[in-house]
C-alpha atoms as a PDB file:
ATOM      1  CA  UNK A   1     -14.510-366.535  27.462  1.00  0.00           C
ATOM      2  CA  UNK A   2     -15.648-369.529  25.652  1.00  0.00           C
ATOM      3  CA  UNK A   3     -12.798-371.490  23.062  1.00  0.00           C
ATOM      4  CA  UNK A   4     -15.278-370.694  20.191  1.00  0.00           C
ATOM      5  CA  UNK A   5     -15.792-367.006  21.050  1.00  0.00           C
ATOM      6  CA  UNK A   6     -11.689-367.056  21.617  1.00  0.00           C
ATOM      7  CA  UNK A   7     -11.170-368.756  17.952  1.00  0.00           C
ATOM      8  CA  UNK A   8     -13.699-366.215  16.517  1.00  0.00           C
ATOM      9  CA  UNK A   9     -11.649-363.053  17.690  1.00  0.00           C
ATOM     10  CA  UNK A  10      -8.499-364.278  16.650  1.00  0.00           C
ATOM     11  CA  UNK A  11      -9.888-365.235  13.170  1.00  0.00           C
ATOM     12  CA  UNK A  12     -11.514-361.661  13.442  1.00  0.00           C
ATOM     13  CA  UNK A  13      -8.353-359.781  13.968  1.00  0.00           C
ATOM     14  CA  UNK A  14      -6.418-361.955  11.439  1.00  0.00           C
ATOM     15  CA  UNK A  15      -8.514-360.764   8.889  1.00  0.00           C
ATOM     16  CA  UNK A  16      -8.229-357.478  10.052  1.00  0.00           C
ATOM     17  CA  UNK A  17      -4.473-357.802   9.784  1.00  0.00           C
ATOM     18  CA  UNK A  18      -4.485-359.275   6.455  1.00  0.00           C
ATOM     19  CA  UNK A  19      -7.183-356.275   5.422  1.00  0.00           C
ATOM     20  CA  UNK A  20      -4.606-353.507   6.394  1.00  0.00           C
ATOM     21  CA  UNK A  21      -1.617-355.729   5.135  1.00  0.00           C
ATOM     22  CA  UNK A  22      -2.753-356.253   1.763  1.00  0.00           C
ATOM     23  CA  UNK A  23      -5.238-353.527   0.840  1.00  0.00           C
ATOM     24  CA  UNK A  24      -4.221-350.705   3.808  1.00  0.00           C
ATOM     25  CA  UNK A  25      -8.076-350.349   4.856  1.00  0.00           C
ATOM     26  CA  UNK A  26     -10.144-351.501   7.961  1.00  0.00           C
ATOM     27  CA  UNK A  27     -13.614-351.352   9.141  1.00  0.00           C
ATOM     28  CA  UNK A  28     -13.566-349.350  12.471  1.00  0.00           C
ATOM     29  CA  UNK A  29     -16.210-350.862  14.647  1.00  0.00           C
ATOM     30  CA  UNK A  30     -14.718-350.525  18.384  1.00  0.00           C
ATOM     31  CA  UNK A  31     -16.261-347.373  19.283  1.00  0.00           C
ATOM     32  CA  UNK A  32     -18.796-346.373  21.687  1.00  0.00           C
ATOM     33  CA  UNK A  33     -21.331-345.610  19.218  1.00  0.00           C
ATOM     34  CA  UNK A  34     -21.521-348.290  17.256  1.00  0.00           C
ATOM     35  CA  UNK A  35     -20.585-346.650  14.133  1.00  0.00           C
ATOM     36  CA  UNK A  36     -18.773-348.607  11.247  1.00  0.00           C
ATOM     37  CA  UNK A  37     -16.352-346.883   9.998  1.00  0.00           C
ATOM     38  CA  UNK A  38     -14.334-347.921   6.511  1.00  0.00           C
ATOM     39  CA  UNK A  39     -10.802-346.819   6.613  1.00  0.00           C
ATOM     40  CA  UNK A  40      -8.996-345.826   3.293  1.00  0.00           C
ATOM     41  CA  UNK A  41      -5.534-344.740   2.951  1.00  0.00           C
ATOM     42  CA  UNK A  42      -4.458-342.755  -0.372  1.00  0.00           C
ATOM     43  CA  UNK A  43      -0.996-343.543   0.210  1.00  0.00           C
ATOM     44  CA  UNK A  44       1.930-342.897  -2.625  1.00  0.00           C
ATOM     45  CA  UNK A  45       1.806-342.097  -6.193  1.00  0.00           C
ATOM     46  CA  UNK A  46      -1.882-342.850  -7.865  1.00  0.00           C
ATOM     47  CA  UNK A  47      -1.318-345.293 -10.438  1.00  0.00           C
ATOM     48  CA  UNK A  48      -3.489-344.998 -13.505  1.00  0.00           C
ATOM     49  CA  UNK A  49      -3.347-346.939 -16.420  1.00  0.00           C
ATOM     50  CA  UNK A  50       0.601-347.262 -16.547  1.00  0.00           C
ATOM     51  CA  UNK A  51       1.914-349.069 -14.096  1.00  0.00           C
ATOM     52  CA  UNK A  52       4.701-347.474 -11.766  1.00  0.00           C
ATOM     53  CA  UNK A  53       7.604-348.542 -10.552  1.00  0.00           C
ATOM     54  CA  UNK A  54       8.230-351.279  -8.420  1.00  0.00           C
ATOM     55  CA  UNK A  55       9.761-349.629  -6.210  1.00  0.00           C
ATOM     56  CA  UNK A  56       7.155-347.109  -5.849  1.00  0.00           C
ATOM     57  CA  UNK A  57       4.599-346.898  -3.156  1.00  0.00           C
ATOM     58  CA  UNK A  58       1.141-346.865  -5.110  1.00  0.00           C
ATOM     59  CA  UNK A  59      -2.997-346.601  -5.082  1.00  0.00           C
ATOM     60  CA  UNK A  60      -4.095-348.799  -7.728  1.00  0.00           C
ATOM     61  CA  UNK A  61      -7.866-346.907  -8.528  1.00  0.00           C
ATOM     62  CA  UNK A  62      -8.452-349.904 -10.349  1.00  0.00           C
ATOM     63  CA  UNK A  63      -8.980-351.606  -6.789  1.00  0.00           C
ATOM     64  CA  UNK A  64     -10.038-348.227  -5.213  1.00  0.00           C
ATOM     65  CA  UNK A  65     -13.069-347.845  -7.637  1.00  0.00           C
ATOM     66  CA  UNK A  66     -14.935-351.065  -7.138  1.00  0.00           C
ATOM     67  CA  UNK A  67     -14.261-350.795  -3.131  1.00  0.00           C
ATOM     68  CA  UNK A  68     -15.547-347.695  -3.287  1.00  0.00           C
ATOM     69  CA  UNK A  69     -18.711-348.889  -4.531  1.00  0.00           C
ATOM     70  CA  UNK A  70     -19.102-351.731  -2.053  1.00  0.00           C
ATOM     71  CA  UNK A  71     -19.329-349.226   0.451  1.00  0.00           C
ATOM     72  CA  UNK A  72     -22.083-347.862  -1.423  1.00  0.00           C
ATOM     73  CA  UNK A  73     -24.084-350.895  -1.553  1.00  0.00           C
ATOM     74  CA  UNK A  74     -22.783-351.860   2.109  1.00  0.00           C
ATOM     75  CA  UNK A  75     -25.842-351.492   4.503  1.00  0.00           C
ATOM     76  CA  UNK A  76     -23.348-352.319   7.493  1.00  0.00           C
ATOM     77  CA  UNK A  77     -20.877-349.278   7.117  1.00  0.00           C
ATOM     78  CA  UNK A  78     -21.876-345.995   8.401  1.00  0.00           C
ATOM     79  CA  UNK A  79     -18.882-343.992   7.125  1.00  0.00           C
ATOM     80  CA  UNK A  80     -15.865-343.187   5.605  1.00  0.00           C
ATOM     81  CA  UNK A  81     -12.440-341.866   7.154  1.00  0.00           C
ATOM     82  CA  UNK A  82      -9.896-341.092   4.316  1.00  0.00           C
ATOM     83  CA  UNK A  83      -6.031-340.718   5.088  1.00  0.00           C
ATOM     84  CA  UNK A  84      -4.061-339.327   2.125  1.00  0.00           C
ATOM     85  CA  UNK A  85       0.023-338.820   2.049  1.00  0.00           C
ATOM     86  CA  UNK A  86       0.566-338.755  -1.683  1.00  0.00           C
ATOM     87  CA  UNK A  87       2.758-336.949  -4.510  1.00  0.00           C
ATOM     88  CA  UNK A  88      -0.084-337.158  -6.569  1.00  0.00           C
ATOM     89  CA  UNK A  89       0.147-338.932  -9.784  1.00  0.00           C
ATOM     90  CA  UNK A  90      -2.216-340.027 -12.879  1.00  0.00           C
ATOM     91  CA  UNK A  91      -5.037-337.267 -13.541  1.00  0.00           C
ATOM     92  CA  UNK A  92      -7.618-339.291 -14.978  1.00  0.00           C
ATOM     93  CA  UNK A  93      -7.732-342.046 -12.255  1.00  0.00           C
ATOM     94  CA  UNK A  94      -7.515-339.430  -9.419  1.00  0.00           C
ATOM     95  CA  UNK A  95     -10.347-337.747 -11.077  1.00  0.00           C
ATOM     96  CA  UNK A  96     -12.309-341.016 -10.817  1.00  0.00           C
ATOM     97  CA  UNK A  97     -11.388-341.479  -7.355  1.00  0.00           C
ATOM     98  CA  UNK A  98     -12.571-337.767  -6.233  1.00  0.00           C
ATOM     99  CA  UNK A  99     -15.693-338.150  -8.126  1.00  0.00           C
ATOM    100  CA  UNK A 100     -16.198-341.509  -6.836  1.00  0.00           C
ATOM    101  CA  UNK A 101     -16.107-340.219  -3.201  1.00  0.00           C
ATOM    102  CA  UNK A 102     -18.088-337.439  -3.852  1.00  0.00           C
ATOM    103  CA  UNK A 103     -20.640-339.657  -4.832  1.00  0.00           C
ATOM    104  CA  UNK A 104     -20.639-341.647  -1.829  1.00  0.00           C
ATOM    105  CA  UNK A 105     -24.493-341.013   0.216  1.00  0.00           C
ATOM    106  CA  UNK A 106     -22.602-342.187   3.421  1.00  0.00           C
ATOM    107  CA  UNK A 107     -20.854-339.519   5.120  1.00  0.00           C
ATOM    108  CA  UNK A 108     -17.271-338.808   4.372  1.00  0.00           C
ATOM    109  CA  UNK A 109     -14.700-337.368   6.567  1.00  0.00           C
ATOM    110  CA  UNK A 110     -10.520-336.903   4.977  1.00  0.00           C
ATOM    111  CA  UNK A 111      -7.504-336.134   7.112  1.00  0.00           C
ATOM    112  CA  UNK A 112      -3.902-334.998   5.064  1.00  0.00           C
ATOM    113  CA  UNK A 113      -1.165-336.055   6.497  1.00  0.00           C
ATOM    114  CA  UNK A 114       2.516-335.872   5.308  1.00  0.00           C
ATOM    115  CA  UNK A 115       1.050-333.975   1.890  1.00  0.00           C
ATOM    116  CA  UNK A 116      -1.799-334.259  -0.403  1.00  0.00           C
ATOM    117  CA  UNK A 117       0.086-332.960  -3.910  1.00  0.00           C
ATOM    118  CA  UNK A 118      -1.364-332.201  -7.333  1.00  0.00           C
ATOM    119  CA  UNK A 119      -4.301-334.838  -8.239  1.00  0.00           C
ATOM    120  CA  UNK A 120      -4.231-335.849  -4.337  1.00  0.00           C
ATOM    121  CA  UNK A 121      -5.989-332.143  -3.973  1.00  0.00           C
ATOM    122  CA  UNK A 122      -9.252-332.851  -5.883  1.00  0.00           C
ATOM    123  CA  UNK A 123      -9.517-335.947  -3.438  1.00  0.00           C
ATOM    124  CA  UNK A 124      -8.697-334.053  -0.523  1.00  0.00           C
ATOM    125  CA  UNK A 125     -11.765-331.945  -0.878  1.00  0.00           C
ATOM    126  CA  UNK A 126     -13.468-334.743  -2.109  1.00  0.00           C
ATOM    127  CA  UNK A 127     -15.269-335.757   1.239  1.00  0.00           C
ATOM    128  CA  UNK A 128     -17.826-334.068   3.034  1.00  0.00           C
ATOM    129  CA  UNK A 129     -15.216-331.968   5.574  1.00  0.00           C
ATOM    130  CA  UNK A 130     -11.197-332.515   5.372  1.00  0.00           C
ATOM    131  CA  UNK A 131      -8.624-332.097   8.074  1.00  0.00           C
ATOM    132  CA  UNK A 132      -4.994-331.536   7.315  1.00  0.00           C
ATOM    133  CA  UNK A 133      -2.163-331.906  10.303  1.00  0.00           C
ATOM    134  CA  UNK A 134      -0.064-329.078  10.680  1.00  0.00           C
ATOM    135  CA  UNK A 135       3.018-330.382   9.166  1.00  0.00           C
ATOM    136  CA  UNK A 136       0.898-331.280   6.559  1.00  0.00           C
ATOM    137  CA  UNK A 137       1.296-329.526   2.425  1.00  0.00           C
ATOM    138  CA  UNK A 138      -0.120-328.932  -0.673  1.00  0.00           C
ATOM    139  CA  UNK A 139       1.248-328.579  -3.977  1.00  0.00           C
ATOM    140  CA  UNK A 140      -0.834-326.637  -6.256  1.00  0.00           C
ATOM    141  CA  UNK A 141       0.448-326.514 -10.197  1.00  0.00           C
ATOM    142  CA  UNK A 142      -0.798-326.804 -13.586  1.00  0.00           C
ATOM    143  CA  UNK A 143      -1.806-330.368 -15.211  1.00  0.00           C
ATOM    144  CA  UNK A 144       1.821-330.753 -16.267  1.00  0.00           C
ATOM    145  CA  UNK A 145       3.149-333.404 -19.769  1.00  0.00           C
ATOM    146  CA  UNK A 146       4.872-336.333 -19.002  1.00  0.00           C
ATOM    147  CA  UNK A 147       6.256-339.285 -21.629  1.00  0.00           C
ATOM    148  CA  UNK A 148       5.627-338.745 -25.289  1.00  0.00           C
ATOM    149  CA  UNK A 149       3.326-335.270 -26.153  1.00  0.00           C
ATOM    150  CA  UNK A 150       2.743-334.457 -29.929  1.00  0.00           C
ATOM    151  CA  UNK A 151       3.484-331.074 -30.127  1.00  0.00           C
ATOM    152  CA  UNK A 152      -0.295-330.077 -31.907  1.00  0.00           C
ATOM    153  CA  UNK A 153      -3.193-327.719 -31.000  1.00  0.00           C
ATOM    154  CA  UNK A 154      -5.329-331.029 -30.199  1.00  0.00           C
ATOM    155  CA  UNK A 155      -2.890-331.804 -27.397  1.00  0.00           C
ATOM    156  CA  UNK A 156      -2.458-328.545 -25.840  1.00  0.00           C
ATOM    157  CA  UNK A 157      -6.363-328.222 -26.043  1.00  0.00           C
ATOM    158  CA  UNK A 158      -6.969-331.494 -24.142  1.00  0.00           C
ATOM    159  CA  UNK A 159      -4.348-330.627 -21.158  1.00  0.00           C
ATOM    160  CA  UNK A 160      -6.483-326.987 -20.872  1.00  0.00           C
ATOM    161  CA  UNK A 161      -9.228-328.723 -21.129  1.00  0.00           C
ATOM    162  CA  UNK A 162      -8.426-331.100 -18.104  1.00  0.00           C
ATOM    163  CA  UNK A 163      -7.478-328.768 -16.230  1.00  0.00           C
ATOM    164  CA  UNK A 164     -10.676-326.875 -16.361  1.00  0.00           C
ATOM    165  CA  UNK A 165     -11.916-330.173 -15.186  1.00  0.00           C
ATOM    166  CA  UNK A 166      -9.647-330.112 -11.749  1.00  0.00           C
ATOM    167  CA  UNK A 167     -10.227-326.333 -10.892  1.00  0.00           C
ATOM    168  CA  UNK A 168     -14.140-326.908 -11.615  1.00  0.00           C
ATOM    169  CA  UNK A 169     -13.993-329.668  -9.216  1.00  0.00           C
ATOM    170  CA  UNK A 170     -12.105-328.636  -6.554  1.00  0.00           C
ATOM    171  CA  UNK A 171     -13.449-324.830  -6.531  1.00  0.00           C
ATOM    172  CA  UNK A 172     -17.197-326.986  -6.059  1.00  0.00           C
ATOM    173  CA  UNK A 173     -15.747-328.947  -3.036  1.00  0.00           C
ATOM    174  CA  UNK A 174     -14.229-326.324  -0.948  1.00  0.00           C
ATOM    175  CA  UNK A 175     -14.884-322.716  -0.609  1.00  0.00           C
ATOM    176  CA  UNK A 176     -11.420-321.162  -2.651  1.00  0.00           C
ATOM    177  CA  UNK A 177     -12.054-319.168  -5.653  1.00  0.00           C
ATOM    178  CA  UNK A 178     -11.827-320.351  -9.049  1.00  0.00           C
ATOM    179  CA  UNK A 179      -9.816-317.024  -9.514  1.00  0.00           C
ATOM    180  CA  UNK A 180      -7.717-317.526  -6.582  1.00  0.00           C
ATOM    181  CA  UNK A 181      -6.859-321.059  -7.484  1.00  0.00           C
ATOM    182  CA  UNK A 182      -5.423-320.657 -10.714  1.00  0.00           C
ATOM    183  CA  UNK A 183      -3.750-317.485  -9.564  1.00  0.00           C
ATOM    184  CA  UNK A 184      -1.715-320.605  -6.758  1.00  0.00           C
ATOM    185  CA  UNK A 185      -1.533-322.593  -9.724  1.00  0.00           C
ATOM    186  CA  UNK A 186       0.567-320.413 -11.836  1.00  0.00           C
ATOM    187  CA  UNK A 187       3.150-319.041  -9.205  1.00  0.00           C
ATOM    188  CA  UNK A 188       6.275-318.740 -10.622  1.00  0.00           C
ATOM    189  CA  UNK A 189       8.223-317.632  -7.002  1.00  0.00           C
ATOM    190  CA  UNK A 190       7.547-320.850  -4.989  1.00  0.00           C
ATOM    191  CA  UNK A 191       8.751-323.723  -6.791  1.00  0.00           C
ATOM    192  CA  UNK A 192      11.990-323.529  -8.031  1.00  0.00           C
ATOM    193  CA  UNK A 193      12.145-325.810 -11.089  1.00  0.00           C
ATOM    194  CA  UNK A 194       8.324-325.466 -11.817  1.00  0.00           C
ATOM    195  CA  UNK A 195       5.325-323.418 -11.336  1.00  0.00           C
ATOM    196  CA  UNK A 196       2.334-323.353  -8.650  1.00  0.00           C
ATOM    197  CA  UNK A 197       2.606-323.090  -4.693  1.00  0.00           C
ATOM    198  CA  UNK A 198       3.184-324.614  -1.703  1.00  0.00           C
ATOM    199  CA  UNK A 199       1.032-324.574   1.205  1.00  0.00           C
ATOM    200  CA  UNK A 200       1.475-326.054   4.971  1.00  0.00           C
ATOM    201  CA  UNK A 201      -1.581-326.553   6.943  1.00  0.00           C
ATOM    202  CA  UNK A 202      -2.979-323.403   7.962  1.00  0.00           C
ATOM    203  CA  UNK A 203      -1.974-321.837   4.582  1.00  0.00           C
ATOM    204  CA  UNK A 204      -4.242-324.511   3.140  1.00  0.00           C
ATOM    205  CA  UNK A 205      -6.933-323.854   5.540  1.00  0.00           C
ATOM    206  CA  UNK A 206      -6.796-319.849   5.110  1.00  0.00           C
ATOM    207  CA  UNK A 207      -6.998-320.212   1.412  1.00  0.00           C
ATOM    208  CA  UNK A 208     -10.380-321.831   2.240  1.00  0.00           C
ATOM    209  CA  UNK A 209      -9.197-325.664   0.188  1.00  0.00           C
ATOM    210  CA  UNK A 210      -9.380-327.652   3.823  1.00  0.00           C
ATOM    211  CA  UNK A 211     -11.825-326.942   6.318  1.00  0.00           C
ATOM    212  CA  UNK A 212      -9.865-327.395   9.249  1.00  0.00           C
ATOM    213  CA  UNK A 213      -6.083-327.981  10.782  1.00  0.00           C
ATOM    214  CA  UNK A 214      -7.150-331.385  12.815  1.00  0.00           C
ATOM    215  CA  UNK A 215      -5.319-335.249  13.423  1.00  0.00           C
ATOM    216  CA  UNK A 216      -7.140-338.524  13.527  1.00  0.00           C
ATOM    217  CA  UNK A 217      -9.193-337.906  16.520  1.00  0.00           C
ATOM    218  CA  UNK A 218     -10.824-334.849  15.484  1.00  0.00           C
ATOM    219  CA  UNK A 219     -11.499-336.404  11.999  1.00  0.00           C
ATOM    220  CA  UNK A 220     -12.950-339.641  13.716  1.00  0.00           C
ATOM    221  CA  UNK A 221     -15.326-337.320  15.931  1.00  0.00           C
ATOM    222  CA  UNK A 222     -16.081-335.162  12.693  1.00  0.00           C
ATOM    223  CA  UNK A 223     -17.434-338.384  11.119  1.00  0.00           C
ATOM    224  CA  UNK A 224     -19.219-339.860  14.173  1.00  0.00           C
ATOM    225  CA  UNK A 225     -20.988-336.005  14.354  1.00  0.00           C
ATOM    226  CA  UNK A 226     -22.010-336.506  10.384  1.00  0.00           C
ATOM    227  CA  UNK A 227     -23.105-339.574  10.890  1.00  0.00           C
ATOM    228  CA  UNK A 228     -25.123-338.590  13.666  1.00  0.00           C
ATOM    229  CA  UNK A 229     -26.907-336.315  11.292  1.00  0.00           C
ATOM    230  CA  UNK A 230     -27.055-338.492   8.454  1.00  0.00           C
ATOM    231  CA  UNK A 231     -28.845-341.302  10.224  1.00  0.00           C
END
């Protein structure tokens, strides 16, 4: 191999490096079938407009949303593969990020692994088909108050009426019933300090939230399959 072609691949994979280093995403291009694939990782709590600790593993949507929409505009990348191992965290930004990726024309593929908890669930079934590893859980439970609440009718209206927001979108992106949903959300035998449930992989996959139990090479075929179709 030529010095330049030798230069350009180690300036290729050292900005590959610095991709996964500093944002945890990479464009998968070294498959048989030419497909580009854009690797996102929902990893940690979902920061919103607070900021969280600093010890605290996050996803900043801020930096999500406009990436997001470069793939969008990016002719060059075929797909999206979406790894999410997160507690959950602020409602309103992992709305945005679920509706964001539903959005997306390019086809859309999301694996679970570790857990996908409370908000992470809407952006779970975000995606055009989701995989969840075996070991893999959900935690289902009401939009719950955190920090200051003023105890009024106003405030007790607005958590209902996000709520209403989250089942709507996640009984639209998966095949559970809106009735079966909140019926998870409000189990009081599961959780010991709280309410809602619990479920492993195939629990999640029987209650018809992910489509499949799968790992990363099932999800990666999944998306090479959709884009297939879509191109």
């Amino acid at each position: 191999m030529p010095e330049c072609e030798k230069n350009e691949a180690l300036d290729k994979n050292k900005y590959k490096d610095e991709k996964i280093e500093k944002e945890s995403q990479v464009t998968l291009e070294e498959n048989a079938k030419n497909h580009k694939i854009h690797l996102i990782t929902i990893i940690g709590e979902i920061e919103g407009h607070e900021n969280a600790g600093n010890q605290t593993k996050v996803t900043k949507y801020e930096l999500l949303l406009p990436q997001l929409a470069f793939i969008e505009d990016n002719k060059d990348i075929d797909g999206v593969l979406l790894l999410l191992n997160t507690m959950g965290g602020d409602v309103e930004a992992g709305l945005a990020i679920a509706e964001m990726i539903s959005s997306l024309s390019k086809p859309t593929v999301s694996l679970v692994l570790g857990g996908s908890h409370s908000i992470g669930v809407p952006i779970a079934v975000s995606t055009d088909y989701s995989y969840i590893v075996p070991s893999g859980t959900m935690v289902i439970h009401p939009v719950r108050m955190s920090g200051m609440v003023i105890g009024a009718p106003q405030t007790f209206n607005y958590f209902r009426d996000v709520q209403k927001r989250i089942i709507s979108f996640v009984c639209n992106h998966c095949k559970i019933s809106k009735e079966r949903l909140e019926e998870l959300m409000m189990e009081t035998e599961v959780l010991t300090k709280d309410i809602g449930s619990v479920l492993e992989g195939k629990e999640a996959v029987k209650e018809g939230i992910i489509d499949e139990i799968g790992g990363i090479s099932q999800a990666i075929n999944k998306l090479h399959e959709l884009i297939e179709k879509y191109k």
